[in-house]
N, C-alpha and C. Protein backbone atom coordinates (compact mmCIF):
# COMPACT_ATOMS: atom_id res chain seq x y z
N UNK A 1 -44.85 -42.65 28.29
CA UNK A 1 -43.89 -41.73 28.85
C UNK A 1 -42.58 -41.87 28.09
N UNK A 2 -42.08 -40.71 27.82
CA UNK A 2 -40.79 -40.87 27.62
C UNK A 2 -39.57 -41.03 28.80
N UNK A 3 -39.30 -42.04 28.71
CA UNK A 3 -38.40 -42.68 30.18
C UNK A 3 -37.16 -42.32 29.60
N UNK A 4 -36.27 -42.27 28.38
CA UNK A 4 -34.82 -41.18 28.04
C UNK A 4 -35.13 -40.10 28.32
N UNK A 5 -36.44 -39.61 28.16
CA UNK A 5 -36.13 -37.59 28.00
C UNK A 5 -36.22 -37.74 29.67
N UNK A 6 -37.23 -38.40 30.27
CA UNK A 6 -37.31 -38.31 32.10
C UNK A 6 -35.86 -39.13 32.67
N UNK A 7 -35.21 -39.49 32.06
CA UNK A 7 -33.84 -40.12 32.87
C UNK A 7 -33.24 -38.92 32.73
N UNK A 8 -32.71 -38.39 31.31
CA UNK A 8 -31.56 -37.60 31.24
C UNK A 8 -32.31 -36.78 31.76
N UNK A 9 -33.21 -35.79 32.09
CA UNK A 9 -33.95 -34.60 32.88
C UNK A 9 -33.15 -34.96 34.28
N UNK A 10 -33.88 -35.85 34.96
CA UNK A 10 -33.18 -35.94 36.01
C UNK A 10 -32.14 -35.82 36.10
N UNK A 11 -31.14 -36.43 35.51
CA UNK A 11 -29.89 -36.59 35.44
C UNK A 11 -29.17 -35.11 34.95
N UNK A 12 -29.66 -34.15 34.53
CA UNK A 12 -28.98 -33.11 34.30
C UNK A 12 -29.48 -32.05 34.79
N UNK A 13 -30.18 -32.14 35.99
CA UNK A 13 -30.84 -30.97 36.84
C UNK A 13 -31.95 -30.35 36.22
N UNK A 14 -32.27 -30.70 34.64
CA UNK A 14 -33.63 -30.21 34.42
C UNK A 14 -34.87 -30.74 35.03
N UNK A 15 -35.00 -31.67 35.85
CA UNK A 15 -35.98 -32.00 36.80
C UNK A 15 -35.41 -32.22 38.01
N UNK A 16 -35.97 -31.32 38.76
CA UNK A 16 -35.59 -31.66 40.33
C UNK A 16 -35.93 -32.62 41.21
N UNK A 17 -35.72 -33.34 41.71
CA UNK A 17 -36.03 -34.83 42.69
C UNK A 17 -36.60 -34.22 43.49
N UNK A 18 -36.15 -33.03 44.20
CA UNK A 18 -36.70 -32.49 45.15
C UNK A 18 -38.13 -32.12 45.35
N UNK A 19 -38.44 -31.79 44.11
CA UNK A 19 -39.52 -31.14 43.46
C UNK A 19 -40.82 -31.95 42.89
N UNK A 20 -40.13 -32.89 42.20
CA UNK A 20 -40.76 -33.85 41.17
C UNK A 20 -41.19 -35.42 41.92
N UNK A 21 -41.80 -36.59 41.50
CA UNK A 21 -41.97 -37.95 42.17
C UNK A 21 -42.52 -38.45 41.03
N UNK A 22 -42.60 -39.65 40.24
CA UNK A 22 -42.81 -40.34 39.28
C UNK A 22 -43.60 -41.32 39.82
N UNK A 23 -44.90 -41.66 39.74
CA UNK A 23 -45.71 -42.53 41.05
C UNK A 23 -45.72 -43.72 39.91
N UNK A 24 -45.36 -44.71 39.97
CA UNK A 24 -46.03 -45.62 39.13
C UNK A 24 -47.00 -46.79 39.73
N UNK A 25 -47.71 -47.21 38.58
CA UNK A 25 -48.91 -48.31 39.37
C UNK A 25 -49.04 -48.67 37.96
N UNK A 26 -49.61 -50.22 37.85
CA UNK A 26 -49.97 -50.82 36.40
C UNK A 26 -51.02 -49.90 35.82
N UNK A 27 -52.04 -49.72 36.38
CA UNK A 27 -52.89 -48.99 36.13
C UNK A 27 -53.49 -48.01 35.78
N UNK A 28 -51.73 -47.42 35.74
CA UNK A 28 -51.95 -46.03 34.92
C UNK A 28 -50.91 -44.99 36.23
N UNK A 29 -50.05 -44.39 36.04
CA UNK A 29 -49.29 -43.72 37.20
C UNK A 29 -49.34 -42.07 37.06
N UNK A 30 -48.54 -41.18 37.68
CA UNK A 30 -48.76 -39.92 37.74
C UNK A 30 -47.59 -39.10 38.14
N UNK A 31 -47.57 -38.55 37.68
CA UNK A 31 -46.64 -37.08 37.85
C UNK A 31 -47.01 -36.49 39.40
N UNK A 32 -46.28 -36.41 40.81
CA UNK A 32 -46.47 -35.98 41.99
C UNK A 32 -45.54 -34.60 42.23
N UNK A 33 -45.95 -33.10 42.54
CA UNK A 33 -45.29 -32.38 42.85
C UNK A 33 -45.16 -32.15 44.27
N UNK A 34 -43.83 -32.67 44.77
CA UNK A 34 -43.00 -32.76 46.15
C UNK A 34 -42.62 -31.80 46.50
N UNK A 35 -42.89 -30.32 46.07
CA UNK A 35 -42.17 -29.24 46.13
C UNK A 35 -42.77 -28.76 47.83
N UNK A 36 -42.24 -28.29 48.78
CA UNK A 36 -42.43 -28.10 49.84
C UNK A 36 -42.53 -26.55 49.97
N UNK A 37 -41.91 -25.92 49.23
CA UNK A 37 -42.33 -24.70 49.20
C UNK A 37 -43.63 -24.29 48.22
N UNK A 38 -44.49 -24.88 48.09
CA UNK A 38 -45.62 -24.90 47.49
C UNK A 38 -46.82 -25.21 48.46
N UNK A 39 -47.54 -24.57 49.09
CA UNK A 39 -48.42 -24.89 49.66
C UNK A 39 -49.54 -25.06 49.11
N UNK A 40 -50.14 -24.23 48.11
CA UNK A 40 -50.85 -24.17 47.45
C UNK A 40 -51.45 -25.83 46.40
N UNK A 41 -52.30 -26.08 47.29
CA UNK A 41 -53.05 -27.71 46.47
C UNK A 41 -52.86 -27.46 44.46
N UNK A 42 -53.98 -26.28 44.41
CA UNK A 42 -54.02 -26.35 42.77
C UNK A 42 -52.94 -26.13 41.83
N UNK A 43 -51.77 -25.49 42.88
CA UNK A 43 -50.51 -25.07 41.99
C UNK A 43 -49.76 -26.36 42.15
N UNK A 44 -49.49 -27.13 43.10
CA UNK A 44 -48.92 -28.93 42.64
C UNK A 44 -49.92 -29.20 41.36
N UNK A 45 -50.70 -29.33 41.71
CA UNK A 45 -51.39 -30.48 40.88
C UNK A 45 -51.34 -29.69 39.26
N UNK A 46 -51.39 -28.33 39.18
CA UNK A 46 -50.79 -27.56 37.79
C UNK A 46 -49.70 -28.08 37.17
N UNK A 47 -48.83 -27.94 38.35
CA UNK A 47 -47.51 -28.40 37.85
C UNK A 47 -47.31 -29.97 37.17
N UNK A 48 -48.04 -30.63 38.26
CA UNK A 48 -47.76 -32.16 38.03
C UNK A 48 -48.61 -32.50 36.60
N UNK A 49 -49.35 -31.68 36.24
CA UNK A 49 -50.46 -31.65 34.74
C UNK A 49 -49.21 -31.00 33.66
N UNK A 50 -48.10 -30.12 34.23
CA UNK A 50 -47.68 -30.10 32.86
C UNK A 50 -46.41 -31.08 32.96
N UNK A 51 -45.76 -31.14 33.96
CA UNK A 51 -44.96 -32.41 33.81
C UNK A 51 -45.66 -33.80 32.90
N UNK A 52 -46.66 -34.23 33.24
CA UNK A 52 -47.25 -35.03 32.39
C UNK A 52 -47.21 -34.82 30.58
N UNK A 53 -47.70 -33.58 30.75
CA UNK A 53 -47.54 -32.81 29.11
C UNK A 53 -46.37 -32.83 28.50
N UNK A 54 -45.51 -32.33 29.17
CA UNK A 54 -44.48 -32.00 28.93
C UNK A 54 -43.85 -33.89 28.64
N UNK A 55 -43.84 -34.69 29.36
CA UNK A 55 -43.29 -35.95 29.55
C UNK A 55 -43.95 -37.25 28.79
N UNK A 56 -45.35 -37.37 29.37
CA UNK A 56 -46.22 -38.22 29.29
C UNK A 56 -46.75 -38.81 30.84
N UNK A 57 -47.56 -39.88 30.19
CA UNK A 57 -47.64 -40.40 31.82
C UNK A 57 -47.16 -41.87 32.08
N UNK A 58 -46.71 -41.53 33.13
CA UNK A 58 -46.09 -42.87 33.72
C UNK A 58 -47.26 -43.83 33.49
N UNK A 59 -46.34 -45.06 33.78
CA UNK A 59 -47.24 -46.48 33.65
C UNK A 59 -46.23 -47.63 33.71
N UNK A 60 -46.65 -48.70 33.80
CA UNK A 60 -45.68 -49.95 33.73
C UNK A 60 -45.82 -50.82 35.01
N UNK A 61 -44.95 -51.54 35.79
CA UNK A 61 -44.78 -52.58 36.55
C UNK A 61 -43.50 -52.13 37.54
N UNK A 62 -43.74 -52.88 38.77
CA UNK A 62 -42.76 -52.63 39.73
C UNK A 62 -41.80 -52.79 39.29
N UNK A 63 -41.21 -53.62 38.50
CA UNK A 63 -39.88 -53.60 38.28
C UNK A 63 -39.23 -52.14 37.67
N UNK A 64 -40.04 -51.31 37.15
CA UNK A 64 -39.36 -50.40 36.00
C UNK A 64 -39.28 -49.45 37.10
N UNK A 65 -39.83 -49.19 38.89
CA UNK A 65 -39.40 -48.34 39.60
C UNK A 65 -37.62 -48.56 39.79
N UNK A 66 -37.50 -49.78 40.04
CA UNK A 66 -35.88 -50.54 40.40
C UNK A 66 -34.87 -49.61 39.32
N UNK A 67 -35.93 -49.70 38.06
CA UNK A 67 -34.54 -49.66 36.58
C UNK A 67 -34.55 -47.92 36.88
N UNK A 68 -35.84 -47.11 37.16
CA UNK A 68 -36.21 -45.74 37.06
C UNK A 68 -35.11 -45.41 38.27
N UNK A 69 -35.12 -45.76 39.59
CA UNK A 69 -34.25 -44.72 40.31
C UNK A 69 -32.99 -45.66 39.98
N UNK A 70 -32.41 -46.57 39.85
CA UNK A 70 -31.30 -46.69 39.19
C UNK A 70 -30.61 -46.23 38.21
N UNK A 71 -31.45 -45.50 37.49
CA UNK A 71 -31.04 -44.21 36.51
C UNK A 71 -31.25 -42.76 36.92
N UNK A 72 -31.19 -42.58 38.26
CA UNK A 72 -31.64 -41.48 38.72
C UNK A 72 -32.53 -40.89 38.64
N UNK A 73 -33.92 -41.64 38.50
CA UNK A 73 -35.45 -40.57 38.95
C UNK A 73 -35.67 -41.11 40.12
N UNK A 74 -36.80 -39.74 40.63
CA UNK A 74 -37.34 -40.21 41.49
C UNK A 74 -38.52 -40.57 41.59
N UNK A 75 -38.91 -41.81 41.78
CA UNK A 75 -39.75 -42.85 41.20
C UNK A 75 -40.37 -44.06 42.34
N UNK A 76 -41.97 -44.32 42.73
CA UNK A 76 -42.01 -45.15 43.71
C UNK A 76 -42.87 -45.59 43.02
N UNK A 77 -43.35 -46.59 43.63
CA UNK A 77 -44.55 -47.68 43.38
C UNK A 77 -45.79 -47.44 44.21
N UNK A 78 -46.88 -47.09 43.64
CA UNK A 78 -48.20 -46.98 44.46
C UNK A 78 -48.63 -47.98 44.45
């Protein structure tokens, strides 16, 4: 993943928190679309496939959730 292009995104309204969730797990993590006005199952999971594209995919260790929303993503630990 690119964790500069996904900090400054966040950080400059090109990714919405509202919208977006950064799941991480050692094991390999994922792009989550939080969007609430989306009901539609296959259109999250579209979205969250090109966020990935667009980004990469998350991955790493609990600690890098701490450093991730300390730089403003929104970012949890599965």
């Amino acid at each position: 993943m690119d964790y500069k292009r996904v900090i400054e995104d966040f950080n400059n309204g090109t990714i919405d928190p509202a919208k977006f969730l950064v799941v991480m797990d050692n094991d390999g993590g994922y792009w989550l679309c939080v969007n609430d006005s989306i009901d539609d199952e296959d259109k999250r999971e579209e979205l969250a496939e090109v966020m990935k594209k667009k980004y990469g995919s998350p991955g790493g260790y609990n600690d890098i959730v701490d450093v991730l929303n300390g730089s403003g993503v929104n970012a949890e630990w599965c």
